[in-house]
Protein backbone atom coordinates (compact mmCIF):
# COMPACT_ATOMS: atom_id res chain seq x y z
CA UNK A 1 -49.64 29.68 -18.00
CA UNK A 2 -49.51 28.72 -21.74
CA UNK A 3 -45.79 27.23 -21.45
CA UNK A 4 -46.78 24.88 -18.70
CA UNK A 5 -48.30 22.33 -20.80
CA UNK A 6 -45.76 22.59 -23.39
CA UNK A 7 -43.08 21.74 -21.03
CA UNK A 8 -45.10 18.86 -19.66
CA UNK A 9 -45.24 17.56 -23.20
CA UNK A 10 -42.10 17.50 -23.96
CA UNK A 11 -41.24 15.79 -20.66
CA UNK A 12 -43.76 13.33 -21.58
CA UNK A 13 -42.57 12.72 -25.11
CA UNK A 14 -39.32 12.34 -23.38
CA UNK A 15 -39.67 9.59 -21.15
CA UNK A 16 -40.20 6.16 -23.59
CA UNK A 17 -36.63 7.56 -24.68
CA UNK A 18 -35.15 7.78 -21.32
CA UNK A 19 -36.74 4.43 -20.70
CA UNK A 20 -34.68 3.49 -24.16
CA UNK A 21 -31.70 4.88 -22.95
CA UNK A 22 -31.79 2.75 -19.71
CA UNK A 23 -32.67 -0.14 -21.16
CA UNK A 24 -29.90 -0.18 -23.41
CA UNK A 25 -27.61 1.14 -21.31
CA UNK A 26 -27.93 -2.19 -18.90
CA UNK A 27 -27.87 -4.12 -21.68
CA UNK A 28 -24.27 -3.11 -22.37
CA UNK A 29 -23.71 -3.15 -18.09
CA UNK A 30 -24.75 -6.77 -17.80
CA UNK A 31 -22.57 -8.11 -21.08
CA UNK A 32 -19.52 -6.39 -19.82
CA UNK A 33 -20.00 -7.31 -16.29
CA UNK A 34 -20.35 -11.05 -17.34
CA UNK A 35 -17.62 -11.10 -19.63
CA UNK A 36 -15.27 -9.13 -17.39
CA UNK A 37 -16.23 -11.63 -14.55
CA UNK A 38 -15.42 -14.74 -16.60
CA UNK A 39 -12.12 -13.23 -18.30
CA UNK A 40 -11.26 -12.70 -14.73
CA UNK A 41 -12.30 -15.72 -13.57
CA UNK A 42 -9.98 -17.82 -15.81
CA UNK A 43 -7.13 -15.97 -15.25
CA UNK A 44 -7.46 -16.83 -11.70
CA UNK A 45 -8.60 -13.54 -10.69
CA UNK A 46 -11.62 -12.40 -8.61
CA UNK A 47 -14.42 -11.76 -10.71
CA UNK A 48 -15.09 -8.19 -9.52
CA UNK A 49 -11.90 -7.03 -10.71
CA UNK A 50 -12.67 -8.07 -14.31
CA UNK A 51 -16.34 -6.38 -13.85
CA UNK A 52 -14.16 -3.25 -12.59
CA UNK A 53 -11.77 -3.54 -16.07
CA UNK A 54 -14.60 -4.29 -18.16
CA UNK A 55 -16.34 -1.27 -16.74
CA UNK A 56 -13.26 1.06 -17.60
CA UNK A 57 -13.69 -0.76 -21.21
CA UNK A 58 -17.17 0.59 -21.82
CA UNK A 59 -16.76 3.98 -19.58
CA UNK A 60 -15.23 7.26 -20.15
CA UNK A 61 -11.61 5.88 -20.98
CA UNK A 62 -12.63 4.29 -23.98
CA UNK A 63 -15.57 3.17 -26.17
CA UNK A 64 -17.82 5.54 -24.34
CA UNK A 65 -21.19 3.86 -24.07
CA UNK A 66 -21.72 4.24 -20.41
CA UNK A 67 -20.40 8.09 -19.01
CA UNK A 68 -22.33 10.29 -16.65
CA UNK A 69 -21.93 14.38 -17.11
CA UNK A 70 -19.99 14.83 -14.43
CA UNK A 71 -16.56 15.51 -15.35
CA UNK A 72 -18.05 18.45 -18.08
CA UNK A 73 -18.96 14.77 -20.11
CA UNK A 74 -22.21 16.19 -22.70
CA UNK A 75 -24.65 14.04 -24.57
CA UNK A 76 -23.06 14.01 -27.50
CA UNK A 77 -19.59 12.42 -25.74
CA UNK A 78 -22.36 9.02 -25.87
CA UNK A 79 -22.17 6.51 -28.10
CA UNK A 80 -25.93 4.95 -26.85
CA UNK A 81 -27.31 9.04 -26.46
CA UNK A 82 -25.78 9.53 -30.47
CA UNK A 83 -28.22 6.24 -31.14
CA UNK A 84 -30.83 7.60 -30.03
CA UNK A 85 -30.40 11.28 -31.50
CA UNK A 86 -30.28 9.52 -34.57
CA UNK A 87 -33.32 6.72 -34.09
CA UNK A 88 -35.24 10.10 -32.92
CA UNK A 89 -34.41 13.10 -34.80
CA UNK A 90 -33.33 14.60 -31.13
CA UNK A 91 -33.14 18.39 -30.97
CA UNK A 92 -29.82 19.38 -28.89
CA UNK A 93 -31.93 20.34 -25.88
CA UNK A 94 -33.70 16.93 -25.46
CA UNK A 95 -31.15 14.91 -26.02
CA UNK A 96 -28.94 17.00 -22.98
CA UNK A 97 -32.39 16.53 -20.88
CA UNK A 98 -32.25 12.84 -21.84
CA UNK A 99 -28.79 12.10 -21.22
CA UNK A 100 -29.17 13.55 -17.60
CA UNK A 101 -32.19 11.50 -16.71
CA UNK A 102 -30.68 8.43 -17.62
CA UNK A 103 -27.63 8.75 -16.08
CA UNK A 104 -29.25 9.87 -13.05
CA UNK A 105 -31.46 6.32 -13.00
CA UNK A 106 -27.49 4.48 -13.31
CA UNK A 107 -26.65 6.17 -10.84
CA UNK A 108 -29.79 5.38 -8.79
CA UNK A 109 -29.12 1.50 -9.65
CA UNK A 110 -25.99 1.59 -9.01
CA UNK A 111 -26.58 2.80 -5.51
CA UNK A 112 -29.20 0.64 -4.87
CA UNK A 113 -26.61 -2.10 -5.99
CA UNK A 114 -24.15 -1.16 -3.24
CA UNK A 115 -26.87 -1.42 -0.74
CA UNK A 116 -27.67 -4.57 -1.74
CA UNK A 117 -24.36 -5.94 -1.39
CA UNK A 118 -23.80 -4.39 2.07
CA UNK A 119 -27.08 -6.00 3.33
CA UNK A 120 -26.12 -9.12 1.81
CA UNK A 121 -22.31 -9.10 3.41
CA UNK A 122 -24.22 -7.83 7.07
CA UNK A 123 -26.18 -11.45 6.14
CA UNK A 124 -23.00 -13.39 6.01
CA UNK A 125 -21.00 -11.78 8.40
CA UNK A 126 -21.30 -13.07 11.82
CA UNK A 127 -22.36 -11.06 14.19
CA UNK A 128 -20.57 -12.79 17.72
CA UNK A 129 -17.53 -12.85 15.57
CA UNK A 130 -17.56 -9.15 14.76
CA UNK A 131 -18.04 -8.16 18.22
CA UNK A 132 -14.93 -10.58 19.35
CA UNK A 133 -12.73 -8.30 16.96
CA UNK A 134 -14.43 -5.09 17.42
CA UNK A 135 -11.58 -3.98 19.75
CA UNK A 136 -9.02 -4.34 16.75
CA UNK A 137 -11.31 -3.36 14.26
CA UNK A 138 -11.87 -0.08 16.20
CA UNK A 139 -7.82 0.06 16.05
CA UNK A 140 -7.12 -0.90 12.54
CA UNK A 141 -9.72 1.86 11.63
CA UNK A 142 -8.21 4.46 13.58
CA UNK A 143 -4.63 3.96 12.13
CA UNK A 144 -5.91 3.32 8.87
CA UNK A 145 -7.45 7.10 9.18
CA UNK A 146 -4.63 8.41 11.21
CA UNK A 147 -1.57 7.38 9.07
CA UNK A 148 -2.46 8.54 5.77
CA UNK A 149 -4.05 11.56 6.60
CA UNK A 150 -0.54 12.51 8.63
CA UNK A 151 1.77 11.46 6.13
CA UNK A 152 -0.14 12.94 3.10
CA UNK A 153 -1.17 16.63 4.20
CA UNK A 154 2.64 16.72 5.79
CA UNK A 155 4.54 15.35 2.79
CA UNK A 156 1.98 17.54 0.22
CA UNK A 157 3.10 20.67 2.67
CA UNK A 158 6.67 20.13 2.71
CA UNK A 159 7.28 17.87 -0.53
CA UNK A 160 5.16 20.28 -3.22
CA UNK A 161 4.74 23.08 -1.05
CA UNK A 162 1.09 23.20 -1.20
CA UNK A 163 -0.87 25.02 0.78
CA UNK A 164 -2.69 23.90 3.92
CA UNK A 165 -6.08 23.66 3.34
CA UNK A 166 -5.78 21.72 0.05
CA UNK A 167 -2.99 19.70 1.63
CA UNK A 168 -5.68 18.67 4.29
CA UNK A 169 -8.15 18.05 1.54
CA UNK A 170 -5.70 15.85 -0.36
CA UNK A 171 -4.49 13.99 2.91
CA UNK A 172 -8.29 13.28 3.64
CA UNK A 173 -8.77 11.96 0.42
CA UNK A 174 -6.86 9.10 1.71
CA UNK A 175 -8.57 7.86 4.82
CA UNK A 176 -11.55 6.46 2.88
CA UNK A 177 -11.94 2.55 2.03
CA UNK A 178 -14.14 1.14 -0.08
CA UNK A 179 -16.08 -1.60 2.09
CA UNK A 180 -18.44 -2.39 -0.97
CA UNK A 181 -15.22 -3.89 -3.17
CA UNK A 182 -13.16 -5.31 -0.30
CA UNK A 183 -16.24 -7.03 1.08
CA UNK A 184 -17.06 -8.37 -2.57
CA UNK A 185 -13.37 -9.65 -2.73
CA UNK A 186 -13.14 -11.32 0.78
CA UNK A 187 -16.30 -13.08 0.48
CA UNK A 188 -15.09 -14.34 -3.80
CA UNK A 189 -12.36 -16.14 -1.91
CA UNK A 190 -14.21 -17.48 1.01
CA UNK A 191 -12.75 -15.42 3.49
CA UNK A 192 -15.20 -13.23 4.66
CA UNK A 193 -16.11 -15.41 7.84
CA UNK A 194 -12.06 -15.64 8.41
CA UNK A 195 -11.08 -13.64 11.17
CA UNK A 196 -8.92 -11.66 9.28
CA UNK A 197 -12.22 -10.76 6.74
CA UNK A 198 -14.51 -9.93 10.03
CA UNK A 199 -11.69 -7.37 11.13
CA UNK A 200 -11.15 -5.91 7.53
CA UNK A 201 -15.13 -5.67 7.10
CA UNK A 202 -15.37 -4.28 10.99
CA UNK A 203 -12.82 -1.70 10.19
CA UNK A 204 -14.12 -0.48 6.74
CA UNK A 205 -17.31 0.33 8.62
CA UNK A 206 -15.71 2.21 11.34
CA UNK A 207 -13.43 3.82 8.77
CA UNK A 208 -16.60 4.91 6.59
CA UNK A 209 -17.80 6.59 9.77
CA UNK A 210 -14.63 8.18 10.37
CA UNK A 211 -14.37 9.44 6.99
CA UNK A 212 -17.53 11.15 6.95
CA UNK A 213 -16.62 13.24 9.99
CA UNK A 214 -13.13 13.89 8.15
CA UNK A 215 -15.30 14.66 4.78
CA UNK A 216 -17.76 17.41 6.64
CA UNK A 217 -14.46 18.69 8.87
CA UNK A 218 -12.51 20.01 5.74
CA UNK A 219 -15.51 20.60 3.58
CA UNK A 220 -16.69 23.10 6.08
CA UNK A 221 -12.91 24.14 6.26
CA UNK A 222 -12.96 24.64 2.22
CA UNK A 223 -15.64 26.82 2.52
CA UNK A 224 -15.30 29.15 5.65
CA UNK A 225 -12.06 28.55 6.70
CA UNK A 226 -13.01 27.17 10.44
CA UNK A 227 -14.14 23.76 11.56
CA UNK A 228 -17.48 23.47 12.09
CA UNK A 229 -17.49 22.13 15.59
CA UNK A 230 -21.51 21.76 16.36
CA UNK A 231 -21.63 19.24 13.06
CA UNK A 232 -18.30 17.50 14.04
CA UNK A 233 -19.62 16.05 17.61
CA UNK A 234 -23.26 15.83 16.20
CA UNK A 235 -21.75 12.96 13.35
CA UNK A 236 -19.84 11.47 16.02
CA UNK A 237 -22.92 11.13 18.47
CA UNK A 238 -25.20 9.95 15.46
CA UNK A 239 -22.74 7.42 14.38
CA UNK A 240 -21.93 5.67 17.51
CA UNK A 241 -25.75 5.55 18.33
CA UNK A 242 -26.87 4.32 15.10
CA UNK A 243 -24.06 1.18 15.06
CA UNK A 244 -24.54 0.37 18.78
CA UNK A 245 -28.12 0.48 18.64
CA UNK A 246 -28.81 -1.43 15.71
CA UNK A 247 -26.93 -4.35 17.02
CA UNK A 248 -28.23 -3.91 20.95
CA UNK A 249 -31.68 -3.82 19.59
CA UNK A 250 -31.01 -6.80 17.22
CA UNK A 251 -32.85 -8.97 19.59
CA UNK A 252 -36.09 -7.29 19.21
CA UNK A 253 -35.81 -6.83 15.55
CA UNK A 254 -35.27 -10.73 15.18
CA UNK A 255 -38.48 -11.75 17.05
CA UNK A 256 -40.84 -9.02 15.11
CA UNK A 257 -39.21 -10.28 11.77
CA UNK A 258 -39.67 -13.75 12.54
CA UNK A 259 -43.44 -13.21 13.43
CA UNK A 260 -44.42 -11.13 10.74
CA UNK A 261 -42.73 -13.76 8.21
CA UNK A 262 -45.26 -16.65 9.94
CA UNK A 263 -47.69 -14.80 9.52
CA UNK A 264 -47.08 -13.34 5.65
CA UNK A 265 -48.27 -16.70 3.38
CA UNK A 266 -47.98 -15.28 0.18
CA UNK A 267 -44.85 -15.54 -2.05
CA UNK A 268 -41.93 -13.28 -0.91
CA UNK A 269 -42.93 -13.82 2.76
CA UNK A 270 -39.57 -13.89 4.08
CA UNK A 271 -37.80 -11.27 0.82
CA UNK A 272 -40.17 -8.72 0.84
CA UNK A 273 -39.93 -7.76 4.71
CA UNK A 274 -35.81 -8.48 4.61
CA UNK A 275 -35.61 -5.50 2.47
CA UNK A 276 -38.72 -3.28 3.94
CA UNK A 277 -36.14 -3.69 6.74
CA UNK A 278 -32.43 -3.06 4.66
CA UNK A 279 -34.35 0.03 2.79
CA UNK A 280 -35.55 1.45 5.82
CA UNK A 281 -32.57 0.71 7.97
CA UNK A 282 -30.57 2.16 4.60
CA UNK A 283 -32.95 5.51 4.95
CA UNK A 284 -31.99 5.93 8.66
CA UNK A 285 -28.57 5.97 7.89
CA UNK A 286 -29.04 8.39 4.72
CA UNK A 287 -31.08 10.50 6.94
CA UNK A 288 -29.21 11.43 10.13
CA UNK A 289 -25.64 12.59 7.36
CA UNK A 290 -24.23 8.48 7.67
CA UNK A 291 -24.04 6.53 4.34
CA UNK A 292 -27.08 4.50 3.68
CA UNK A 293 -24.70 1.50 2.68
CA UNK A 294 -23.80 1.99 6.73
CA UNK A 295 -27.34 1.37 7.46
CA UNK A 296 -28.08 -1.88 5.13
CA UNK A 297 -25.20 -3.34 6.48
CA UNK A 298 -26.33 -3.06 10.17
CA UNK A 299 -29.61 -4.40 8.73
CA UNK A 300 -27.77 -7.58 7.70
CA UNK A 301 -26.07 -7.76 10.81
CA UNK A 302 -29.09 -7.69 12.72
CA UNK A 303 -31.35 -10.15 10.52
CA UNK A 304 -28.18 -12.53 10.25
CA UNK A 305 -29.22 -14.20 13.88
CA UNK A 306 -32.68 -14.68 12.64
CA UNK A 307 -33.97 -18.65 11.96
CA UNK A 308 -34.96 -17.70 8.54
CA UNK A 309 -31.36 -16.65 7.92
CA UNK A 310 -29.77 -19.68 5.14
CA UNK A 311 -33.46 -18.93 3.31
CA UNK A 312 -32.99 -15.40 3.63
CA UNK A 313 -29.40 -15.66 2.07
CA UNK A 314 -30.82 -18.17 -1.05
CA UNK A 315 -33.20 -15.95 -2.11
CA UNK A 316 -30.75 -12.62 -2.36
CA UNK A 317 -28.42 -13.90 -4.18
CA UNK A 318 -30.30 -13.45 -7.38
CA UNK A 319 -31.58 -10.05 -6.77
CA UNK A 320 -27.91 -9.06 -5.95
CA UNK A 321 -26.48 -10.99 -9.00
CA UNK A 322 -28.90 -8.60 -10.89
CA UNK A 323 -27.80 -5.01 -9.21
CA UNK A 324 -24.56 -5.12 -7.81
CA UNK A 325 -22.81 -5.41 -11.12
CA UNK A 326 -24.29 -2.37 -12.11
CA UNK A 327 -22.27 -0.46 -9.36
CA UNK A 328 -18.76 -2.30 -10.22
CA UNK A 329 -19.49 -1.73 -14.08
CA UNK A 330 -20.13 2.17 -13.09
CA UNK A 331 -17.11 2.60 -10.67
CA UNK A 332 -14.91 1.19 -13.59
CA UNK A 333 -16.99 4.06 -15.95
CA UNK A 334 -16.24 6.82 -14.65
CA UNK A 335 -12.55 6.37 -13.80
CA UNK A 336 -10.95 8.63 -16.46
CA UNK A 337 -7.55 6.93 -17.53
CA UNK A 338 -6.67 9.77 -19.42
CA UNK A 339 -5.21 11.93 -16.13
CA UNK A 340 -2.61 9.06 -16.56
CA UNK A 341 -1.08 10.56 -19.65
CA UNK A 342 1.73 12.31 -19.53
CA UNK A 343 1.55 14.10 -22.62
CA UNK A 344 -1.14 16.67 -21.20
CA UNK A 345 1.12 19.56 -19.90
CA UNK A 346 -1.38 19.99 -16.82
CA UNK A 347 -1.07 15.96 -15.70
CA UNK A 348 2.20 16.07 -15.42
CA UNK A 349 2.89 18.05 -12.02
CA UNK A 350 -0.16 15.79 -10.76
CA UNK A 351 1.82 12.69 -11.90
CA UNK A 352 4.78 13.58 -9.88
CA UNK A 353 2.44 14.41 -6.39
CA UNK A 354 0.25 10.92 -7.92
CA UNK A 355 3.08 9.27 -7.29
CA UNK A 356 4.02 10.45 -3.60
CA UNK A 357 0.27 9.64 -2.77
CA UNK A 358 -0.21 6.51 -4.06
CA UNK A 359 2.67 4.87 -2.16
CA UNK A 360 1.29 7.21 1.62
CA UNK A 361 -2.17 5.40 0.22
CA UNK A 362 -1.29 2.09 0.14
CA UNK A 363 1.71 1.86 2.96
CA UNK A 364 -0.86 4.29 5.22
CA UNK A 365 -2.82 1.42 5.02
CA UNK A 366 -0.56 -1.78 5.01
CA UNK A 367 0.85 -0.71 8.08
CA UNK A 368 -2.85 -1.22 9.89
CA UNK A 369 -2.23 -4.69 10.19
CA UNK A 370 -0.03 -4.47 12.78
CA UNK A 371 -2.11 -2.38 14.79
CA UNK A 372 -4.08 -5.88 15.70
CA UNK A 373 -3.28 -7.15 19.14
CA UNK A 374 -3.94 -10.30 20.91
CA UNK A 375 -3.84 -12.41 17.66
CA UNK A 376 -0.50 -13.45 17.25
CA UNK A 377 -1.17 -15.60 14.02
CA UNK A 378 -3.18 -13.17 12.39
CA UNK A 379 -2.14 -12.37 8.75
CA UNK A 380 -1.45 -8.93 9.12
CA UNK A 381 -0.41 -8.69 5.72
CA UNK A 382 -4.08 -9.23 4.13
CA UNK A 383 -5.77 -7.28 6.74
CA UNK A 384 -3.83 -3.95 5.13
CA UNK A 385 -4.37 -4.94 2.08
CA UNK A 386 -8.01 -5.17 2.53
CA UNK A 387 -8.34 -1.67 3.88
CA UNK A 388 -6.09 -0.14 0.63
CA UNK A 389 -9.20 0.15 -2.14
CA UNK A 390 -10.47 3.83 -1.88
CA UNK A 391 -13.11 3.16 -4.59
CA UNK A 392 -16.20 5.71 -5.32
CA UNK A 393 -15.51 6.88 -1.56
CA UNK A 394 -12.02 8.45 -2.74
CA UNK A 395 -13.67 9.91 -5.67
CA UNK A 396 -16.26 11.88 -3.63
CA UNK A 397 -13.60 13.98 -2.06
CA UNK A 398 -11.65 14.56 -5.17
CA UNK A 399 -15.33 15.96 -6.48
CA UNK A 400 -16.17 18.26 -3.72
CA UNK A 401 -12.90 19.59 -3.46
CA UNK A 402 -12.81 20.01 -6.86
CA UNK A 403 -16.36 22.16 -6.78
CA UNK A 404 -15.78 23.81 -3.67
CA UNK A 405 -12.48 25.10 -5.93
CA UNK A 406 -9.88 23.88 -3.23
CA UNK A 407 -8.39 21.47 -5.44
CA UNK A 408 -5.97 22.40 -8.77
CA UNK A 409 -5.99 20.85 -11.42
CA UNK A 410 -2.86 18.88 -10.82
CA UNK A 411 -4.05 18.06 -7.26
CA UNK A 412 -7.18 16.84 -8.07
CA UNK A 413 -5.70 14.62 -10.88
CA UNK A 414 -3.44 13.28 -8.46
CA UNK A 415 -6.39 11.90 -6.03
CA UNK A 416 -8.11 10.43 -8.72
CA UNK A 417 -4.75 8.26 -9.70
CA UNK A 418 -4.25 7.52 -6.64
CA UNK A 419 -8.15 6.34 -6.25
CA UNK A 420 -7.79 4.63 -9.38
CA UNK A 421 -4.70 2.68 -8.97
CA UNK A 422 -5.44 2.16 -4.92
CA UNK A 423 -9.13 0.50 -6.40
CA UNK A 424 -7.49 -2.04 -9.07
CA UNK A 425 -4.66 -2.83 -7.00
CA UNK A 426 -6.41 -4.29 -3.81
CA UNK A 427 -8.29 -7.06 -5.42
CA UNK A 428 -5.40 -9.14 -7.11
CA UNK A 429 -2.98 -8.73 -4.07
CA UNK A 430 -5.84 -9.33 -1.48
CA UNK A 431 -5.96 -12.85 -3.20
CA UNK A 432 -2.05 -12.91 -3.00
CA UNK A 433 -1.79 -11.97 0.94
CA UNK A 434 -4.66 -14.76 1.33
CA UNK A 435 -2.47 -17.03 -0.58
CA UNK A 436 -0.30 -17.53 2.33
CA UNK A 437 -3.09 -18.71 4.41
CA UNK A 438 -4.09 -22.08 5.25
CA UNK A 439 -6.74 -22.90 2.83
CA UNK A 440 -10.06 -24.67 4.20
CA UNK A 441 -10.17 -28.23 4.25
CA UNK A 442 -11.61 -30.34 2.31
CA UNK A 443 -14.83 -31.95 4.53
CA UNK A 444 -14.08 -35.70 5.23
CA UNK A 445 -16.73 -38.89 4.46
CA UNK A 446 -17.41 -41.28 6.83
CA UNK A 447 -14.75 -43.69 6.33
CA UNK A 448 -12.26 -41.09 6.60
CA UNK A 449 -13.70 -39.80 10.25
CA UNK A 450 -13.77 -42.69 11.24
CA UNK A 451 -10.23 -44.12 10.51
CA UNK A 452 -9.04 -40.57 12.22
């Protein structure tokens, strides 16, 4: 029994230093976030592309002062950890501890950052309009999942002769689509309540679904070799039930929120129970094998027809201004530029089958557009664009492929390119394909009206 309070010692002793590390590790976040956004933003870029840049800046690719351990990273690959070693007199062992608890807490952030800015995009989304495109939504999803997948395990199989399990892997690497930077982008450029935004934000959410059933259909492939059927339909079921009957009980929800919030007098009445609500709905999600991003957004969707709705937005805005950098600034971290270097014997044959994804990722995608129907002046164009960013979704298959030892080296290298360039790509030439749209006019005054 003697070790026992030894060990909770240490972990005591440990924690103003992990508090340390956090602190100054969102220190550096928030000052590249707000300089990326502004570099960006006078270049005529949207801002989450420079927080994206600026997050590659600070990450694993170059100065270093905001990496995580995966990726066999250690403590003393940190410049902020190698601060503290030396304000501290850190043995080896702490610091390692100390490194991991940190970045665990990032990570945390970060996450909570996404959900955020999923329950604040459910907020401004509108919920009639999303239901009059669900149709194409549903469509654009499924071709967005079907295409790439197709054309990338058959051209991995007969291109590079690679087997077919890792083919499969690879080819579902490239059904996912990151809603949390496409939704960021379309609502920068005031497009998110355009009906090509509600079918690009519809679809992402149907493709998230569908990429989790693709994710637990070839990870149970990578590890037994057979599809685990019994999961597969249990996913499906969950899904469907959890979207449809958020927004079928949305009615209900609206009237309990709105009471409880007339009754609540302190401050925060109307804050504090809009995110009991995202958190919960977030949980639900996390809980039944869904992403809990899935479930915040369905909480936005729902508390979007509520009265208190324009307040609702107002007072989010800072809260998400405070966390949602955190996950752009991370995403940016912990891409590793270096797979992108030819000189390394072992990128090069994952250069070559880099480049044969990249262009199934992005034309897998493009071609979605033209899966809508109905809409004959629809810009087609921007709704595949907005479906190309794989984003931290890509990078989750490259990592449990990679673990579950599916994926080669040069395989694996070639997903995270492909994620990479598919992530940094999308925002720029979203803002070009929306280019070509009419832009909103400007409102009239009086005089104006009334001369029309």
């Amino acid at each position: 029994m003697a070790p026992i309070p030894f060990l909770a010692t240490v972990v005591a002793e440990d924690s103003p230093i992990i508090l340390s590390g956090v602190l100054l590790t969102l220190v550096v976040i928030y000052l590249a976030s707000k300089f990326g956004a502004e570099v960006a933003r006078r270049l005529d870029f949207p801002p989450v592309l420079g927080e994206l840049v600026a997050g590659v800046i600070v990450g694993v690719s170059a100065l270093h002062l905001v990496i995580f351990p995966e990726g066999g990273l250690s403590a003393s690959d940190s410049v902020i950890m190698t601060a503290l070693q030396g304000l501290n007199q850190l043995a080896p062992d702490a610091l390692t501890r100390i490194f991991e608890s940190q970045s665990e807490v990032i990570s945390v952030l970060a996450e909570i950052g996404v959900i955020i800015l999923l329950f604040e995009i459910g907020l401004e989304s509108d919920l009639r309009q999303l239901k009059e495109v669900g149709i194409q939504a549903t469509v654009v999803a499924c071709v967005g999942v079907a295409a790439p997948f197709a054309a990338g395990t058959a051209g991995l199989m007969m291109l590079f002769h690679v087997a077919a399990i890792p083919a499969i892997f690879a080819g579902a690497a490239l059904t996912a689509t990151s809603i949390g930077i496409t939704s960021k982008v379309l609502s920068e450029l005031g497009q998110l309540k355009s009906k090509e935004g509600q079918i690009i934000v519809g679809a992402a959410v149907i493709d998230d679904v569908l990429g989790i059933i693709v994710l637990a259909v070839v990870a149970s492939l990578a590890k037994t070799g057979e599809i685990d059927i019994a999961n597969v339909i249990y996913l499906i079921v969950s899904a469907t039930a959890f979207l449809i009957g958020s927004v079928l009980l949305g009615g209900i929800f609206n009237k309990s929120f709105v009471a409880i919030v007339d009754q609540l007098k302190t401050r925060g009445n109307i804050v504090i129970p809009a995110f009991i609500f995202a958190f919960f709905m977030a949980f639900l999600g996390n809980a039944i094998h869904l992403e809990a991003i899935l479930g915040a957004f369905a909480a936005g969707l729902v508390l979007d027809e509520t009265d208190a709705r324009n307040e609702l937005d107002e007072l989010i805005k800072p809260i998400a201004d405070l966390l949602v950098p955190i996950f752009f600034v991370t995403v940016g971290a912990r891409a590793d530029l270096s797979v992108l270097n030819p000189m390394v014997p072992e990128n090069r044959a994952g250069l070559l089958i880099a480049v044969f994804l990249v262009r199934v990722a992005i034309v897998g995608k493009l071609v979605t557009g033209w899966g809508v129907f109905g809409l004959p002046e629809i810009n087609r164009f921007a709704i595949g664009v907005g479906m190309i960013p794989r984003g931290e979704v890509g990078l989750v298959f490259a990592g449990i492929g990679s673990a579950s030892g599916v994926l080669d080296k040069p395989l694996e290298v070639s997903i995270i390119i492909m994620v990479i360039l598919t992530t940094f790509l999308a925002p720029p030439f979203l803002r070009v394909a929306f280019s070509s749209t009419n832009p909103i006019p400007e409102p009239t005054t009086p005089v104006e009206a009334a001369s029309e």
